[in-house]
Protein backbone atom coordinates (compact mmCIF):
# COMPACT_ATOMS: atom_id res chain seq x y z
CA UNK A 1 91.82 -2.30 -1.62
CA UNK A 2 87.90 -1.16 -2.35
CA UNK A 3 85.35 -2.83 -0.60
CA UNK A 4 84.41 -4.83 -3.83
CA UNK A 5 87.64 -6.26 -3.84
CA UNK A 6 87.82 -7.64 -0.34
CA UNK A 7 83.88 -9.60 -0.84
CA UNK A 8 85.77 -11.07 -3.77
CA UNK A 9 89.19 -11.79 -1.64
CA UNK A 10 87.10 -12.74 1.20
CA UNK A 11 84.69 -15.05 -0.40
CA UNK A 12 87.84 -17.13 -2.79
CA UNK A 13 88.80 -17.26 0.94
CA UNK A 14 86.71 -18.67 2.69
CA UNK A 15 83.80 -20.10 -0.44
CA UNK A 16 80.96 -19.24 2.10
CA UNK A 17 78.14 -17.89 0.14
CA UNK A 18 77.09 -15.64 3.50
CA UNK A 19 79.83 -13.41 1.95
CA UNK A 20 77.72 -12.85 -0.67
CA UNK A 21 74.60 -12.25 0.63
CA UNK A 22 74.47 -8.53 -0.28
CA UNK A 23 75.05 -9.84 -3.59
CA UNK A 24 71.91 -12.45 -4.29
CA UNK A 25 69.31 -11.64 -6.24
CA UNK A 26 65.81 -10.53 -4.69
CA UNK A 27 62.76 -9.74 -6.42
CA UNK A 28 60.93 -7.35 -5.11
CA UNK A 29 57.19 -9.22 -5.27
CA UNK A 30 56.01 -6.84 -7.74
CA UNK A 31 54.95 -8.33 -11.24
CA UNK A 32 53.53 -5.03 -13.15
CA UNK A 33 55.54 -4.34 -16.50
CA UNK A 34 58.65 -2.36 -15.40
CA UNK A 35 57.85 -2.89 -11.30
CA UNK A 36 59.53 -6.06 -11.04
CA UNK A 37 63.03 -5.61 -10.12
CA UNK A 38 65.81 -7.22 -8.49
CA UNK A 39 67.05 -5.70 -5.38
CA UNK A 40 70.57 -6.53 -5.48
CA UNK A 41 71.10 -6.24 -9.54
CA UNK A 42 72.83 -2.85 -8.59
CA UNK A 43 75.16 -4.34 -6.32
CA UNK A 44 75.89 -7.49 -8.16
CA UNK A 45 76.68 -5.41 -11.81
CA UNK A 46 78.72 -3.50 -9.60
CA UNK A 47 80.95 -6.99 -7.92
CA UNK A 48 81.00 -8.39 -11.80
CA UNK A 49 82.56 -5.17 -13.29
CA UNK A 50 85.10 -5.21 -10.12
CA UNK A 51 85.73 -8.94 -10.86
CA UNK A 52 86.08 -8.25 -14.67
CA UNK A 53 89.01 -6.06 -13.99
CA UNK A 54 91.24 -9.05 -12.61
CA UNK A 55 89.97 -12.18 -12.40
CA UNK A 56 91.62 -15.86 -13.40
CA UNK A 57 90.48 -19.43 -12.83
CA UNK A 58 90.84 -19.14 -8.89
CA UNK A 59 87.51 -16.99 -9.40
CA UNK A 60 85.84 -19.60 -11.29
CA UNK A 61 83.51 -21.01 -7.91
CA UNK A 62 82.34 -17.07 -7.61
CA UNK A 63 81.98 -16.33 -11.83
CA UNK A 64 79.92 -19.65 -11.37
CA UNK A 65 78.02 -18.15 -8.33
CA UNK A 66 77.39 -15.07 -9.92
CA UNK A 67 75.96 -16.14 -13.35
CA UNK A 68 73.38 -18.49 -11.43
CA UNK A 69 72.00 -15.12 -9.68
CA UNK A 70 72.03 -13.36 -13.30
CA UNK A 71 70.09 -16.17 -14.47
CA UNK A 72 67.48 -15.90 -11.64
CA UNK A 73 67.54 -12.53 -12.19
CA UNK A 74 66.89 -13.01 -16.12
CA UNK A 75 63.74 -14.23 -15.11
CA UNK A 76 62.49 -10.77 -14.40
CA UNK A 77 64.17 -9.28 -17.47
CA UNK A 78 66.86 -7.77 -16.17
CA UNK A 79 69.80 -6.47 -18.69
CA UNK A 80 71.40 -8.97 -20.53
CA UNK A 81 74.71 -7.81 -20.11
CA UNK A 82 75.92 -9.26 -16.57
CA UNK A 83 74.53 -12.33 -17.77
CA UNK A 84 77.20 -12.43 -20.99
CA UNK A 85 79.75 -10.67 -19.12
CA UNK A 86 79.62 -13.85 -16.41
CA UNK A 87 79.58 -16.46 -19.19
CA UNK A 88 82.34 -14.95 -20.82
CA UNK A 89 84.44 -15.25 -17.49
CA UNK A 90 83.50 -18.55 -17.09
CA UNK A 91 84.42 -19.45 -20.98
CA UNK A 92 87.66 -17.80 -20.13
CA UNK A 93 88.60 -19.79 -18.01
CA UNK A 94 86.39 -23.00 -18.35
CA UNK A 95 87.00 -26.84 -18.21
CA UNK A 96 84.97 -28.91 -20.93
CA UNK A 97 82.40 -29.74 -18.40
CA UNK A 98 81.33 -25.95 -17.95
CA UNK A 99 79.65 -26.33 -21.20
CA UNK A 100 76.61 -26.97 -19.35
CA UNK A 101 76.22 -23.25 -17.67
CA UNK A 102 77.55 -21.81 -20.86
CA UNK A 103 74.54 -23.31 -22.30
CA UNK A 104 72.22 -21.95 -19.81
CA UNK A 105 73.35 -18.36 -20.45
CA UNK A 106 72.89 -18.56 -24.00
CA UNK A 107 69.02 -20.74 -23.55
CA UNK A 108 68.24 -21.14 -20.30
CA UNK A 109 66.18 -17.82 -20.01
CA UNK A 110 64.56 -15.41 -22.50
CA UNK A 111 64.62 -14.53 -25.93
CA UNK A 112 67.37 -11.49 -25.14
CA UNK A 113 69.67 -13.68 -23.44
CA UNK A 114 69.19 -15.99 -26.75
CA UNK A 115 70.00 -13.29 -29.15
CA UNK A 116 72.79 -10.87 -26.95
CA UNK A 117 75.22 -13.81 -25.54
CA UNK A 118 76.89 -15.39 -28.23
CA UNK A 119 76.90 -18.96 -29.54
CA UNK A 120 80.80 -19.49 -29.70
CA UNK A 121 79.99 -19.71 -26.08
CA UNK A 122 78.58 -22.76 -26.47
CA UNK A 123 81.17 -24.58 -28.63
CA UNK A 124 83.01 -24.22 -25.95
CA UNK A 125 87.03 -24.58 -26.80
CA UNK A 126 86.36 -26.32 -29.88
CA UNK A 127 82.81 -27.09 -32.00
CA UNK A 128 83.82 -30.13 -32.93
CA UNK A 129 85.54 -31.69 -29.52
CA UNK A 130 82.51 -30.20 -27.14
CA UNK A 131 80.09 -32.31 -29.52
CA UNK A 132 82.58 -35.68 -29.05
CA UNK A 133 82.92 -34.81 -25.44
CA UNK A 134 78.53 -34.42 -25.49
CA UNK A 135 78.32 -37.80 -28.00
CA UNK A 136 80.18 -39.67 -25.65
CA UNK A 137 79.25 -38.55 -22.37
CA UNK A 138 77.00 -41.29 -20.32
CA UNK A 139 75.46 -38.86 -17.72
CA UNK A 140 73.26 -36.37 -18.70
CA UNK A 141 72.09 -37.86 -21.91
CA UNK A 142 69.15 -35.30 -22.00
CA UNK A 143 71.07 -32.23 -21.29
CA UNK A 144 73.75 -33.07 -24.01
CA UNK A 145 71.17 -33.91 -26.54
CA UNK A 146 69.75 -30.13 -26.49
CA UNK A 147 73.42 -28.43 -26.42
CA UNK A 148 74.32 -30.87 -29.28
CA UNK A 149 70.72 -30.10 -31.01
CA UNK A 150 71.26 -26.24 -30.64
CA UNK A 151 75.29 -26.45 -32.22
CA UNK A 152 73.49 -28.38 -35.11
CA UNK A 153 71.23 -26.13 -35.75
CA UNK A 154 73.66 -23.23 -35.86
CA UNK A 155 75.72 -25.31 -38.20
CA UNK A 156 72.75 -25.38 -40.37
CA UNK A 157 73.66 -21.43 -41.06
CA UNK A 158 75.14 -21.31 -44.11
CA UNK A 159 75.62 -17.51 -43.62
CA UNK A 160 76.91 -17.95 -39.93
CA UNK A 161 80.66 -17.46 -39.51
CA UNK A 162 82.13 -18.83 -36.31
CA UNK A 163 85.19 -17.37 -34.80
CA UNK A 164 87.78 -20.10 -33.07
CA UNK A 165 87.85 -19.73 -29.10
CA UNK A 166 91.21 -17.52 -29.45
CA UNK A 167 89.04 -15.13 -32.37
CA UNK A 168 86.19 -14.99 -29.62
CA UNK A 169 88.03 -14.20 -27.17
CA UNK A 170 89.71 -11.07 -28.71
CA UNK A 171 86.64 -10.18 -30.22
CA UNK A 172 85.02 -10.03 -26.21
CA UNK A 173 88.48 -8.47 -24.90
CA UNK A 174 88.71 -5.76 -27.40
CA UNK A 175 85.34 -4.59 -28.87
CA UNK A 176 82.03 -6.64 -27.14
CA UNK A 177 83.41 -5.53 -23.80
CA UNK A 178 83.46 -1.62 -24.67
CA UNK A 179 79.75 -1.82 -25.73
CA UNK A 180 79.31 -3.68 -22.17
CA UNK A 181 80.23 -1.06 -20.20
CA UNK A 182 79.28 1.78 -22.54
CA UNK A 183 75.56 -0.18 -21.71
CA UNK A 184 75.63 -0.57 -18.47
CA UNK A 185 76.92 2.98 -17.61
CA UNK A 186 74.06 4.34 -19.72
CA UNK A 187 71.86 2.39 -17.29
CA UNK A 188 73.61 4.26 -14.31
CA UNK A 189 72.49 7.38 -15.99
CA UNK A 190 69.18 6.91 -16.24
C-alpha cells in the first residue's frame, strides 16, 4: 500500500484531522501576481488523485475535508481542477443536504471556479427535488435562497441543456476526468 493510501486508511480510521496536516493548505505570505502559492497544493492534488482512484461514501468526511482546503486555496487562484474533482466526489456520493458545499465549489470563490465546475453540480440528484428540498427547508433560509436564485437563473437559459445526475456522472467518469488529469499532469511538467 503507497503512502497516500495509508493517510487516507489512517485518517477514515481514526477522523483526526492531525493526519492530515501535511495536507492543509498554507499560503506562503506572498501576495505579488504569481508569488502567492499554497504550500501543500502539491501534496493535496497528489492525496485527491490517490483518493479518485477508489473512493465510496466511507470517504465522504475526508472528500468534505479536502474540498474546504481547495476552497481556501481558491482564494489564491490556485487550479481549478482539485476543486471540481472534490465536488464531483462529494456529488458522487452525496446526501441532499451536501447541496450546500456543492454550491460553494461552483460560487463560493472566483470567476474560474464559476465557469470550470459545472452547474449539474448544483441540482444536486434532481433540479426539481433539490429546489422542494431548498423551498421547504426552515434553516438556512438565506443560504437556500441564493442556491435556489442561481438554479433559476440557469433555467432562464434557453440554450442550456442539462444532463440528469446519471448523464453527469458518465459525462465526469468518461471524458471531464481525462482532461483532469491530462491538466494537472501538464502542471507537473512545467
Amino acid at each position: 500500500m503507497n503512502e497516500l493510501r495509508q493517510v487516507i486508511g489512517k485518517y477514515n480510521a481514526s477522523k483526526e484531522e492531525s493526519v492530515l496536516e501535511d495536507f492543509k493548505f498554507i499560503h506562503n505570505g506572498k501576495s505579488g501576481y504569481g508569488e502567492s502559492l499554497d504550500l501543500n497544493y502539491g501534496k493535496r492534488k497528489d492525496l485527491i488523485l490517490e483518493l479518485y482512484e477508489d473512493y465510496s461514501a466511507d470517504d465522504k468526511t475526508l472528500i468534505k475535508w479536502l474540498l474546504i482546503e481547495e476552497l481556501k486555496a481558491s482564494q489564491i487562484d490556485s487550479p481549478v481542477y482539485t476543486v471540481d474533482l472534490c465536488a464531483f466526489m462529494l456529488y458522487k456520493h452525496m446526501e441532499i443536504e451536501d447541496i450546500y458545499e456543492l454550491y460553494e465549489a461552483k460560487f463560493g470563490a472566483y470567476t474560474d471556479l464559476q465557469v470550470y465546475v459545472d452547474m449539474e453540480l448544483v441540482f444536486g440528484f434532481d433540479k426539481e427535488e433539490t429546489k422542494a428540498y431548498l423551498n421547504n427547508k426552515q434553516k438556512d433560509k438565506r443560504k437556500n435562497k441564493k442556491i435556489l436564485k442561481a438554479i433559476y437563473c440557469y433555467e432562464q437559459n434557453p440554450d442550456a441543456q442539462f444532463r440528469s445526475r446519471a448523464e453527469y456522472i458518465e459525462h465526469f467518469e468518461t471524458r471531464k476526468i481525462k482532461g483532469i488529469k491530462a491538466d494537472l499532469e501538464e502542471m507537473n511538467e512545467n
